[in-house]
Protein backbone atom coordinates (compact mmCIF):
# COMPACT_ATOMS: atom_id res chain seq x y z
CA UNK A 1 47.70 120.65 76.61
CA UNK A 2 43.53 121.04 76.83
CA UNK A 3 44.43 124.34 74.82
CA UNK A 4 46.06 122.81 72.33
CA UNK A 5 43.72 119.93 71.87
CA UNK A 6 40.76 122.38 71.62
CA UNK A 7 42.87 124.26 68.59
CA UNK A 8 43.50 120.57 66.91
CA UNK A 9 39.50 120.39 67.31
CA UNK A 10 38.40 123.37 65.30
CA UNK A 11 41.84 122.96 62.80
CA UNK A 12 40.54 119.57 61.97
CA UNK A 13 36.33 120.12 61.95
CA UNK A 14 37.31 122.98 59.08
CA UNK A 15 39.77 120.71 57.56
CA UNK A 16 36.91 118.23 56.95
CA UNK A 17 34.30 121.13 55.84
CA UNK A 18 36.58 121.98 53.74
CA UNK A 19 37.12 118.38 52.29
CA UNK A 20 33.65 117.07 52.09
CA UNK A 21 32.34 120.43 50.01
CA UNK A 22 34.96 119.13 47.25
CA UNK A 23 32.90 116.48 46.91
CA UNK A 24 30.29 119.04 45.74
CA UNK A 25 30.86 120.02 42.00
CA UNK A 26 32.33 123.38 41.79
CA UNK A 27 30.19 124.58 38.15
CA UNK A 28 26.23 125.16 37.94
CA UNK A 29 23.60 125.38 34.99
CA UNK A 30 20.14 126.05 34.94
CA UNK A 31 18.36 126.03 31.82
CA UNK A 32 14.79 126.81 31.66
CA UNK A 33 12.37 127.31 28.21
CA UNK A 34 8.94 128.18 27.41
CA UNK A 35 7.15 128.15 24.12
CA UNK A 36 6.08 131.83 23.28
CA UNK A 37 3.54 132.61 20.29
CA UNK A 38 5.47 135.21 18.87
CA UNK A 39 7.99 134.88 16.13
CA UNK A 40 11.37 135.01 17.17
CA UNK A 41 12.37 138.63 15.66
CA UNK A 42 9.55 140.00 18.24
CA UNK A 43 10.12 138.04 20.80
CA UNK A 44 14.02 139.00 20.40
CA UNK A 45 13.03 142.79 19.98
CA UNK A 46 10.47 143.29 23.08
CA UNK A 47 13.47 141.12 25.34
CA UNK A 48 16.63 143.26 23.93
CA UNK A 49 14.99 146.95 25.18
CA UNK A 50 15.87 146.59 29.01
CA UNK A 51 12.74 148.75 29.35
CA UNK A 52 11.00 145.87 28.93
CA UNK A 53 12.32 143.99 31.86
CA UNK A 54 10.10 145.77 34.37
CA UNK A 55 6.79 144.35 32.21
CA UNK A 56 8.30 140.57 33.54
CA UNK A 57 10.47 140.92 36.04
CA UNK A 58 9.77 139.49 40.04
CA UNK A 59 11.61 142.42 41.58
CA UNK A 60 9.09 145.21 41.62
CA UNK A 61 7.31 147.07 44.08
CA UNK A 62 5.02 144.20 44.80
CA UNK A 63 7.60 142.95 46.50
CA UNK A 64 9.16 146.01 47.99
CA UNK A 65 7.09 149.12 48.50
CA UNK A 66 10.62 151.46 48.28
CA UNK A 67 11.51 149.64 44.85
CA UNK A 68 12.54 152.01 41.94
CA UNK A 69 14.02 151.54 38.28
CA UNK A 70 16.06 153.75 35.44
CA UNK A 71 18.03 153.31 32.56
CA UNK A 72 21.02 154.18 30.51
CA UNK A 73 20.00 156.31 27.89
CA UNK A 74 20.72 153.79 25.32
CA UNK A 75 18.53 150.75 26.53
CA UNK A 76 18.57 148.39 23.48
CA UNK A 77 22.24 147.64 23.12
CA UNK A 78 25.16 146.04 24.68
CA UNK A 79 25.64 148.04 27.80
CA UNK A 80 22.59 148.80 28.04
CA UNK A 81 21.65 149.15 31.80
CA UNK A 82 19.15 149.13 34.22
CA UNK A 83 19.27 150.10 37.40
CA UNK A 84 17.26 148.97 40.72
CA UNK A 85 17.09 149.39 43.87
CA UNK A 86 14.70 148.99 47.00
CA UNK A 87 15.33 148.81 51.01
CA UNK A 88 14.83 144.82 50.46
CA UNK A 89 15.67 143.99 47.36
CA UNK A 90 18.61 146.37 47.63
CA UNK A 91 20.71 148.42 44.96
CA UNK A 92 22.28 146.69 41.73
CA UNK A 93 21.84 146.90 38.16
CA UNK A 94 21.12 144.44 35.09
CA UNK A 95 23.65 145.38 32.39
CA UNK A 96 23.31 143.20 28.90
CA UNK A 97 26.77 141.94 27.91
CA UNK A 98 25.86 140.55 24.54
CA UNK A 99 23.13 141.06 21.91
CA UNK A 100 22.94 138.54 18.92
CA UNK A 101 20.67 139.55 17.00
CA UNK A 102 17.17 137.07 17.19
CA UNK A 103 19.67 134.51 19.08
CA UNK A 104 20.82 135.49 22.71
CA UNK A 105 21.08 138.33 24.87
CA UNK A 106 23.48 137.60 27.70
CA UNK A 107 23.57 139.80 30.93
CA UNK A 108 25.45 140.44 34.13
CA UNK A 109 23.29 141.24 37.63
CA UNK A 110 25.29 143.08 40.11
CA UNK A 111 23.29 143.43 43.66
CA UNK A 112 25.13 145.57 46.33
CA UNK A 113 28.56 146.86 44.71
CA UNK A 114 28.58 143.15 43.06
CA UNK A 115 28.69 141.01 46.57
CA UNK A 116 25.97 138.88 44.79
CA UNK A 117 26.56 138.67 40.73
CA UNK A 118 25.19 136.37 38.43
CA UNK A 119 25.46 135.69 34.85
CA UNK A 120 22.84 134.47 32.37
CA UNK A 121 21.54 134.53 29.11
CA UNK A 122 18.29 134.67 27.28
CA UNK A 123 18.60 131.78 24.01
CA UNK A 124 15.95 132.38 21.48
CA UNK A 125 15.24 129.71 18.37
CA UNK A 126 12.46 130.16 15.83
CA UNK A 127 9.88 127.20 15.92
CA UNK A 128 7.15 127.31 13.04
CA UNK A 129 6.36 130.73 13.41
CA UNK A 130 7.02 130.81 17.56
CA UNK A 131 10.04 130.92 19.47
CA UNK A 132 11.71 128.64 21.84
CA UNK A 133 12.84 130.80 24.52
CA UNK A 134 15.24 129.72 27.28
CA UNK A 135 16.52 131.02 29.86
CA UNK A 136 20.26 130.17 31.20
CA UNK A 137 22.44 130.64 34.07
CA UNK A 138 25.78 129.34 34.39
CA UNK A 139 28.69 129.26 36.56
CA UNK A 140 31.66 128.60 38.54
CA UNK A 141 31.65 128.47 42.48
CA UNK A 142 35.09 127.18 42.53
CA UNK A 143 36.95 126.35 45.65
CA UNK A 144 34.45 128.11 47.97
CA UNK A 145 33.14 125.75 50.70
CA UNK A 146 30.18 127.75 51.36
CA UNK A 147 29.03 128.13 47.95
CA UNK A 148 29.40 124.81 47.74
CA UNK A 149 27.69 123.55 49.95
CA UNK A 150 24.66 126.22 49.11
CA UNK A 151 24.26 125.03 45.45
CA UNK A 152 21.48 122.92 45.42
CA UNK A 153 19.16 125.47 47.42
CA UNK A 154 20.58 128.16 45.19
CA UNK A 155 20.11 126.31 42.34
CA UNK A 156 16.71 125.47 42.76
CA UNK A 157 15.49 129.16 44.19
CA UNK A 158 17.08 130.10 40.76
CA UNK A 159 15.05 127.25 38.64
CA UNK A 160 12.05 128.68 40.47
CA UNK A 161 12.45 131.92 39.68
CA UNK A 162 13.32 131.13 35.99
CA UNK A 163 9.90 128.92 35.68
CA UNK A 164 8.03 132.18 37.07
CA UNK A 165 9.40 134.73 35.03
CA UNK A 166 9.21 132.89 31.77
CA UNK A 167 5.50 132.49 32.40
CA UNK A 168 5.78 136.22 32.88
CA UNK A 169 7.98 137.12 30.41
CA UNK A 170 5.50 134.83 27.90
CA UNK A 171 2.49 137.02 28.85
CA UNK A 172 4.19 140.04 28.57
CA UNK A 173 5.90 139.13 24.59
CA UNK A 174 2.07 137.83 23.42
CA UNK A 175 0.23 140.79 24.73
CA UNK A 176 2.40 142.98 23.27
C-alpha cells in the first residue's frame, strides 16, 4: 500500500506540472527595431550576403576561442548557408529561408543536428531615406511543459540578444 501511494504521489505532482504549464501560452514573438542611416536597398543588400553576418553577429571567437565560420558557395540567396561551430557555442548553421527583395529575409538556426532551432526574420521598411529595421522571432512551443514553463527567460535572453545585435548590426550597415 506505501508503494502504491508513493506511485499516486509522483502520477499526480506531474499531472499538475503538466496542468499548470497550460496555463502558460503555448506561441512566442519578439520583435525588436532600430533606426539605421542607410537606405533600405543597402541596408537590405549588406543583411542578404550571409557573409555579412560575422561583421554583427554575438557568436564569434570573442566568445569562444575554438569558434570558426564558412559558407555555401552561393551566400546571397535563399539557401544560402552559413555554418558555425565552436567547443561552446557548438556546431549549427544559419540557413536564409526567404529573401524579399528590400523587405524581409527570413532564416532558420539549427544548433547541434537541430536539438535547438529557431526561426526569425529580418523586416526592413524605408523611412525618409533610412530604414526601419526589425528583427523577429516567432513561434510555437506547443504542448511541451518544459518549454513552457522556460518562455519568459527564453524570451527575454532572446529580446536581449536582439537589442545587442541590432546595435551591432546598425554599426556594421553605416560603416559600410
Amino acid at each position: 500500500m506505501k508503494l502504491f501511494k508513493v506511485f499516486a504521489g509522483i502520477l499526480g505532482f506531474i499531472l499538475l506540472f503538466f496542468l499548470v504549464s497550460l496555463l502558460f501560452p503555448r506561441t512566442y514573438k519578439v520583435e525588436r527595431m532600430v533606426m539605421v542611416n542607410k537606405p533600405v536597398y543597402e541596408s537590405y543588400a549588406f543583411m542578404s550576403d550571409i557573409r555579412n553576418w560575422k561583421k554583427w553577429s554575438p557568436w564569434n571567437s570573442s566568445i569562444d576561442s575554438t569558434f570558426y565560420t564558412f559558407y555555401t558557395k552561393q551566400t546571397n540567396q535563399i539557401g544560402a548557408k552559413q555554418y558555425i561551430g565552436g567547443n561552446l557555442v557548438g556546431v549549427g548553421s544559419f540557413t536564409i529561408t526567404e529573401a524579399i527583395s528590400n523587405e524581409k529575409i527570413s532564416y532558420l538556426l539549427s544548433i547541434n543536428e537541430g536539438y535547438i532551432t529557431a526561426k526569425a526574420s529580418f523586416m526592413f521598411s524605408a523611412m525618409n531615406g533610412r530604414t526601419k529595421l526589425s528583427w523577429v522571432d516567432e513561434g510555437d512551443v506547443g504542448y511541451n511543459p518544459f518549454k513552457r514553463y522556460m518562455m519568459s527567460y527564453v524570451t527575454g535572453n532572446t529580446a536581449k540578444s536582439f537589442d545587442e545585435g541590432l546595435v551591432a548590426i546598425k554599426r556594421a550597415i553605416e560603416l559600410n
